[in-house]
N, C-alpha and C. Protein backbone atom coordinates (compact mmCIF):
# COMPACT_ATOMS: atom_id res chain seq x y z
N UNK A 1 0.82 -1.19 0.00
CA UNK A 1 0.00 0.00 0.00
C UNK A 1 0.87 1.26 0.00
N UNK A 2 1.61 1.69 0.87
CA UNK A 2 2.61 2.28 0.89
C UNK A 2 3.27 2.39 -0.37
N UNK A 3 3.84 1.47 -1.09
CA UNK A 3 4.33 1.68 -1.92
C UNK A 3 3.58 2.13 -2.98
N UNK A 4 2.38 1.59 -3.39
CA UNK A 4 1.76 2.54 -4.27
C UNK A 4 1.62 3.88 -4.07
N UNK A 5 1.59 4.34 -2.99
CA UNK A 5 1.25 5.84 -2.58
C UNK A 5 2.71 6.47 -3.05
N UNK A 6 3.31 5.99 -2.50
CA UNK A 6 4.97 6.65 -2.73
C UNK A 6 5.00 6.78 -4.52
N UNK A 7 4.90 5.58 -4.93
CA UNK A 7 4.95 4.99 -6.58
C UNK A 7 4.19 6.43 -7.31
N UNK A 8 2.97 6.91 -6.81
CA UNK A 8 2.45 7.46 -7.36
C UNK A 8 3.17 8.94 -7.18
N UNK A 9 3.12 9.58 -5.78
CA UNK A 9 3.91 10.60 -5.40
C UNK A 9 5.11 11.44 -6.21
N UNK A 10 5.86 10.12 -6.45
CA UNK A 10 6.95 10.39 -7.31
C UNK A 10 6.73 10.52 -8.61
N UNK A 11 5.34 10.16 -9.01
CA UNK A 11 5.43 9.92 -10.34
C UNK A 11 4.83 11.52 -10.63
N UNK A 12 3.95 11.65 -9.59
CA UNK A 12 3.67 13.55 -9.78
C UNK A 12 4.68 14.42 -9.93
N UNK A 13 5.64 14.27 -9.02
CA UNK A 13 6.63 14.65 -8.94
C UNK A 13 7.56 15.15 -10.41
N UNK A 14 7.30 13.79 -10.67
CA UNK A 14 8.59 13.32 -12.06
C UNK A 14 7.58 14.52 -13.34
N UNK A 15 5.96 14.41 -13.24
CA UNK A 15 5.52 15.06 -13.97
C UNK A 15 5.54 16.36 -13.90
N UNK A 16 5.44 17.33 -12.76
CA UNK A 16 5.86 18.48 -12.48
C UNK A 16 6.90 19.13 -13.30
N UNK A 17 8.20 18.40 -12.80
CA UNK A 17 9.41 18.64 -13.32
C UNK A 17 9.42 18.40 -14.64
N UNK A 18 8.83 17.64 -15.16
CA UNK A 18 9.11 17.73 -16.49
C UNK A 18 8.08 18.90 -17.37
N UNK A 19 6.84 18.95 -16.98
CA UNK A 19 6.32 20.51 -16.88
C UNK A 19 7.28 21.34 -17.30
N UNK A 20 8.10 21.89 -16.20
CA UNK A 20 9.14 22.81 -15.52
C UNK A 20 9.74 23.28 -17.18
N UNK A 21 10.59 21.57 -17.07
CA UNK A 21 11.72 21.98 -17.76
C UNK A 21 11.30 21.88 -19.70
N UNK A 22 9.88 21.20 -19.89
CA UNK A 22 9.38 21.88 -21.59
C UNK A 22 8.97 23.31 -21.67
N UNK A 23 8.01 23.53 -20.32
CA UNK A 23 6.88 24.70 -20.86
C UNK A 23 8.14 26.35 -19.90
N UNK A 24 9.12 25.89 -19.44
CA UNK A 24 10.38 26.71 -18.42
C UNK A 24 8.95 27.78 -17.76
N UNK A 25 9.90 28.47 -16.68
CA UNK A 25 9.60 29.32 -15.86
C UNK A 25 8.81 30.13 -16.13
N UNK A 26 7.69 30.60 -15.67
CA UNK A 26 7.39 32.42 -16.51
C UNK A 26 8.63 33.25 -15.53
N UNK A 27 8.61 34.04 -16.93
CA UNK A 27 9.82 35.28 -16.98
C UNK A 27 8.69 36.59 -16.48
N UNK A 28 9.33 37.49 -16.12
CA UNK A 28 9.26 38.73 -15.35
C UNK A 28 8.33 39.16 -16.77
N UNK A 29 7.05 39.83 -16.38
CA UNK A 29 6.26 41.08 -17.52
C UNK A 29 7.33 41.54 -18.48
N UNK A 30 7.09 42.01 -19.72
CA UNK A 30 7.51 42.88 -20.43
C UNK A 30 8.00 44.33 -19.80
N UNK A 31 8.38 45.25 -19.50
CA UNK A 31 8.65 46.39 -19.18
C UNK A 31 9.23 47.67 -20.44
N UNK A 32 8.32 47.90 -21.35
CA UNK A 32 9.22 49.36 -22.41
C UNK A 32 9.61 50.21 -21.49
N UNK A 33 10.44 50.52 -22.11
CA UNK A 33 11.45 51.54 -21.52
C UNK A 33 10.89 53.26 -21.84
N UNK A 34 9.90 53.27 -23.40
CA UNK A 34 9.02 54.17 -23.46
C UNK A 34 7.47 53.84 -23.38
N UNK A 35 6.58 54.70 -23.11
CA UNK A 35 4.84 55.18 -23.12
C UNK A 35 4.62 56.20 -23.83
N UNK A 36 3.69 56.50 -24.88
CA UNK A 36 2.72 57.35 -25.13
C UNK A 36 1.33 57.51 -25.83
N UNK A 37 0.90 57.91 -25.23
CA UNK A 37 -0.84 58.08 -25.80
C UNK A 37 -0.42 59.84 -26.06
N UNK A 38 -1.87 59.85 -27.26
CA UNK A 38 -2.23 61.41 -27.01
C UNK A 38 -3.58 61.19 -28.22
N UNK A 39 -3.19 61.77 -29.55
CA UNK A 39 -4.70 62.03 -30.53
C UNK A 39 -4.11 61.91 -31.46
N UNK A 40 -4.16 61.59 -32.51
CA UNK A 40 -4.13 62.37 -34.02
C UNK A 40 -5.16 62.65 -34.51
N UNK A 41 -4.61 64.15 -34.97
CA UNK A 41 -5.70 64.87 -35.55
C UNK A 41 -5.03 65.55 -36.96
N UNK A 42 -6.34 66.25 -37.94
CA UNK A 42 -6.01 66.63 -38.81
C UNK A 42 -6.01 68.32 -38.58
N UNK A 43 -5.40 69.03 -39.99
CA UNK A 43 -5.17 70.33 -39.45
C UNK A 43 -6.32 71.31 -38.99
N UNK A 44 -7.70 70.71 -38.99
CA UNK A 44 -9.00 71.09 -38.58
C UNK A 44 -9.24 71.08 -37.03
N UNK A 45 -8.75 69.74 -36.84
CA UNK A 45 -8.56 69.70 -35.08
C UNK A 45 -9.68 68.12 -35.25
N UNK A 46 -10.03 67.67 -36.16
CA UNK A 46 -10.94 66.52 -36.03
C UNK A 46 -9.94 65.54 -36.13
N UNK A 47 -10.38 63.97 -35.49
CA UNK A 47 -9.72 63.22 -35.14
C UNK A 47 -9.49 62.40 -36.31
N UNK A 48 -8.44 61.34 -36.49
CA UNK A 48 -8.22 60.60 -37.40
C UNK A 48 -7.72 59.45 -37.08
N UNK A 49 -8.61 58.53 -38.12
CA UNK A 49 -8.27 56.90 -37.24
C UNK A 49 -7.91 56.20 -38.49
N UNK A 50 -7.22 54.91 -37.75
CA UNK A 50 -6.28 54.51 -38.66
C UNK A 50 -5.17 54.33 -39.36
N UNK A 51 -4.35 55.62 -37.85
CA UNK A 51 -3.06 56.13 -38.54
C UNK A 51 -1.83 54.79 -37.71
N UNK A 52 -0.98 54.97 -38.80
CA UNK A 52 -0.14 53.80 -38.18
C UNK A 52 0.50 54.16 -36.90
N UNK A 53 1.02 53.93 -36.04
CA UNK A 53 1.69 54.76 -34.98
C UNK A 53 2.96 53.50 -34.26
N UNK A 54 4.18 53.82 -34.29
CA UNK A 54 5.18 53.37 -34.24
C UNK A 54 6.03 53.76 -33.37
N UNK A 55 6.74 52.65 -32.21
CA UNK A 55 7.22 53.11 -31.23
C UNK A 55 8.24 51.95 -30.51
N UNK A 56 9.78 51.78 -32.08
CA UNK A 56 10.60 50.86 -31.88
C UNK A 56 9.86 49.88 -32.77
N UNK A 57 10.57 48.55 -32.33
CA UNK A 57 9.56 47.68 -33.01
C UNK A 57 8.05 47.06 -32.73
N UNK A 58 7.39 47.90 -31.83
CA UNK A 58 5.95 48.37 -31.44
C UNK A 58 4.84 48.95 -32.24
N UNK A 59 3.79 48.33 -33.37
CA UNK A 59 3.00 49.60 -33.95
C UNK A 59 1.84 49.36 -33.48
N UNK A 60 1.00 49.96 -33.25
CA UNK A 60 -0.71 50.03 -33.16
C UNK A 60 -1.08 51.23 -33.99
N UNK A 61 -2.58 51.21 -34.07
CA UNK A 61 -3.27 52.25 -34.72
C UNK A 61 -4.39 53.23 -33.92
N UNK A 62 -4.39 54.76 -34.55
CA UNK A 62 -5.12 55.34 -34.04
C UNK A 62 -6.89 55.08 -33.97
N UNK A 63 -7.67 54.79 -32.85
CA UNK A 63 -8.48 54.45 -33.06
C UNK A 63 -9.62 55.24 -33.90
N UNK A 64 -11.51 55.06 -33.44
CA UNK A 64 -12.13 55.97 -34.48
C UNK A 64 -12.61 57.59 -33.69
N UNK A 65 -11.71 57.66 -32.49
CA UNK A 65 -11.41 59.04 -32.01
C UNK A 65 -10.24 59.59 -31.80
N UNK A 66 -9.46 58.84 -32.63
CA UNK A 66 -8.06 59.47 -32.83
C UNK A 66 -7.05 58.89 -31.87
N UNK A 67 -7.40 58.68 -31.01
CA UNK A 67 -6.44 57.94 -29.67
C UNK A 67 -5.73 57.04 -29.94
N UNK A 68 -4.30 56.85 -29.24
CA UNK A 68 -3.61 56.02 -29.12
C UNK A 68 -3.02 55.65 -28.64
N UNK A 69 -2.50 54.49 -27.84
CA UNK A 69 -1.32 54.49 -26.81
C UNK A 69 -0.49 53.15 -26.94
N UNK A 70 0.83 54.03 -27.15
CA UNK A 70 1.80 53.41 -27.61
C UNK A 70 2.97 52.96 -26.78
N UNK A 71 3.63 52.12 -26.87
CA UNK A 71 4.82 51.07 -25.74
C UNK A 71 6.06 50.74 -26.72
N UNK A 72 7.50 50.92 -26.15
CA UNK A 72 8.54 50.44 -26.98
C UNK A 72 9.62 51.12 -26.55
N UNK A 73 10.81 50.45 -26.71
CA UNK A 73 12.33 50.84 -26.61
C UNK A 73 12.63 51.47 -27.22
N UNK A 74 12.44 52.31 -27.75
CA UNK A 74 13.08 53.98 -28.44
C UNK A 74 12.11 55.04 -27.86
N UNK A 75 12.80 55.90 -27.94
CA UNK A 75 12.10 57.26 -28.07
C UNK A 75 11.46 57.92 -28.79
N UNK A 76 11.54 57.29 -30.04
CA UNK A 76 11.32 57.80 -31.87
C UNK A 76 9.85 57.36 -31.66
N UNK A 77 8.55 58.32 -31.87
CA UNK A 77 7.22 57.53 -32.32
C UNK A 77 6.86 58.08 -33.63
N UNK A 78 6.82 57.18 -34.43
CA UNK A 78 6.50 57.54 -35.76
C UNK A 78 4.68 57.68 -36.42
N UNK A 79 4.11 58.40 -37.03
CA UNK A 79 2.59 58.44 -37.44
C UNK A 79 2.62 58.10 -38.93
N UNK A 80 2.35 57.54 -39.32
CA UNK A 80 2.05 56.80 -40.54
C UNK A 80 0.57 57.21 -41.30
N UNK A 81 0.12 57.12 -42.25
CA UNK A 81 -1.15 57.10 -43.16
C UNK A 81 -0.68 55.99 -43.95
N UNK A 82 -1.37 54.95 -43.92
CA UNK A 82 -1.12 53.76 -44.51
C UNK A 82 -2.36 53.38 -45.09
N UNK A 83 -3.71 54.14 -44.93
CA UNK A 83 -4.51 53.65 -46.12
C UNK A 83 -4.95 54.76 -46.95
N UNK A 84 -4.51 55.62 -46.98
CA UNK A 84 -4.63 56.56 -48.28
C UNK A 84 -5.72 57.63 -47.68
N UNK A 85 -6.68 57.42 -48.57
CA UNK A 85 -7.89 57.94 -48.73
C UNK A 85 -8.88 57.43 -47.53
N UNK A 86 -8.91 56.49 -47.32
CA UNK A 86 -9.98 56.23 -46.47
C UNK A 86 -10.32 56.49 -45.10
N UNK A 87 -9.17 57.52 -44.64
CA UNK A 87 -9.58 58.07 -42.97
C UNK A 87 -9.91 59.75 -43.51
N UNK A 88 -10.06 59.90 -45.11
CA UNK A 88 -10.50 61.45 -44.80
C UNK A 88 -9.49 61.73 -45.80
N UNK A 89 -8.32 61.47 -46.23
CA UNK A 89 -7.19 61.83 -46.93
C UNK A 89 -6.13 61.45 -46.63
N UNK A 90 -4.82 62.16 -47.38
CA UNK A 90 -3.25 61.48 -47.46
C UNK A 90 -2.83 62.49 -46.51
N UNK A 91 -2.06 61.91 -45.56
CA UNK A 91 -1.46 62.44 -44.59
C UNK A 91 0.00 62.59 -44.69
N UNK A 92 0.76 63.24 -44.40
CA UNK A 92 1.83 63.09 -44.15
C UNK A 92 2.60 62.27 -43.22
N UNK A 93 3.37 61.45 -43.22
CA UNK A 93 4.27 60.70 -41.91
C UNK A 93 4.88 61.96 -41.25
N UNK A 94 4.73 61.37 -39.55
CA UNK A 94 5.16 62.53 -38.82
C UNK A 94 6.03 61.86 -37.35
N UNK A 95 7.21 62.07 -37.10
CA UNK A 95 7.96 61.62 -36.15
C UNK A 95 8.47 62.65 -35.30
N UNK A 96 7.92 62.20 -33.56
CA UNK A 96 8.53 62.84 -32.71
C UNK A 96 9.29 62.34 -31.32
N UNK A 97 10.72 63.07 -31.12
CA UNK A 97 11.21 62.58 -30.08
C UNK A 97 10.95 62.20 -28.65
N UNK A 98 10.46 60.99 -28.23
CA UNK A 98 9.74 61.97 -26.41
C UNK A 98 10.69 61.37 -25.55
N UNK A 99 12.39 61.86 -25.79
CA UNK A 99 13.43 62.21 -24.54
C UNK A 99 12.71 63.34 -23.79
N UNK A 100 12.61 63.10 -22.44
CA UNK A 100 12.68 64.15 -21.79
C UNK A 100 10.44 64.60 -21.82
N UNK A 101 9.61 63.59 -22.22
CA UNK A 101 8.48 63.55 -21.91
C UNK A 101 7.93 62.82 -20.99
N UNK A 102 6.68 63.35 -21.06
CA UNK A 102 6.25 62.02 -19.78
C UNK A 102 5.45 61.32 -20.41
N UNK A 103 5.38 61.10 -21.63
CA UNK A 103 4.28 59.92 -22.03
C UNK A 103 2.83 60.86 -22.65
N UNK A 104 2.48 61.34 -22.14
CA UNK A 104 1.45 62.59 -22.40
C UNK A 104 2.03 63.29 -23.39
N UNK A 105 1.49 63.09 -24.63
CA UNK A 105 1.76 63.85 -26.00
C UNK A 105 0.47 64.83 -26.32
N UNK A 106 -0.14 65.14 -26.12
CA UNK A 106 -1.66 65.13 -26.14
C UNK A 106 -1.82 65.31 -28.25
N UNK A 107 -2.67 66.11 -28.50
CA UNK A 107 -2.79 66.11 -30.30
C UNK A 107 -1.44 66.66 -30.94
N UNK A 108 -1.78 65.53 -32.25
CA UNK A 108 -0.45 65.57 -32.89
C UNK A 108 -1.53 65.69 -34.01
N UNK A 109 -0.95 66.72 -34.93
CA UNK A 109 -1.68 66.93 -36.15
C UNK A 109 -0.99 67.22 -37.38
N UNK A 110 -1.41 65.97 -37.97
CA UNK A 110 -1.05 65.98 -39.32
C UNK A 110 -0.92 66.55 -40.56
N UNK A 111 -0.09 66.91 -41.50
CA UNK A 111 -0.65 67.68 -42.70
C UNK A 111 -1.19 66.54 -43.31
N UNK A 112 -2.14 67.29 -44.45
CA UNK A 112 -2.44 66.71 -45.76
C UNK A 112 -1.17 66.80 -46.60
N UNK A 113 -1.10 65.40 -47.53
CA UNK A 113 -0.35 65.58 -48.47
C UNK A 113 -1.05 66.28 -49.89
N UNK A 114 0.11 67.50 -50.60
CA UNK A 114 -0.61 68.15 -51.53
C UNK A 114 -0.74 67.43 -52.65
């Protein structure tokens, strides 16, 4: 009797560990080293969605009130227009540094391309 109990014990055991060592440890959260949200907007002050938004090798898009919030190891956040016509018009790409920000960009506004 005993020995089955033990037999089994170990055999949890043996399965655990082997758990362990296919699926390994969880590692510590992600942590970027940069944050920022704020708006894109056009030179009207209305919002624009859809814009690419880039931050390292990090992109998301502006949603359908312009918002965005962005995560990544550089400082560089880049704004993109990547579908042309269909948020309203051609935008210009627009990149800004945020050394020395706190994450709070608030509206960033785009030109039209002529």
């Amino acid at each position: 009797m005993i020995g089955k109990i033990l037999t089994r014990l170990f055999a949890l055991f043996g399965m655990t560990l082997t758990c362990v060592a296919c699926y390994g440890v969880p590692e510590a959260e992600y942590q970027p080293a940069w944050r920022a949200n704020g708006r894109v907007v056009d030179p009207e002050g209305e919002a624009i969605k859809g814009i690419k938004v880039v931050l390292g090798d990090i992109k998301t898009y502006s949603g359908e009130d312009g918002r965005f919030y962005a995560m990544g190891d550089t400082p560089y956040l880049k704004f993109e227009d990547v579908d042309g016509e269909e948020n309203g018009g051609e935008f210009e790409s627009h990149m800004i540094d945020l050394s020395g920000s706190d994450g709070e960009i608030g509206n960033i506004t785009l030109s039209r391309k002529e």
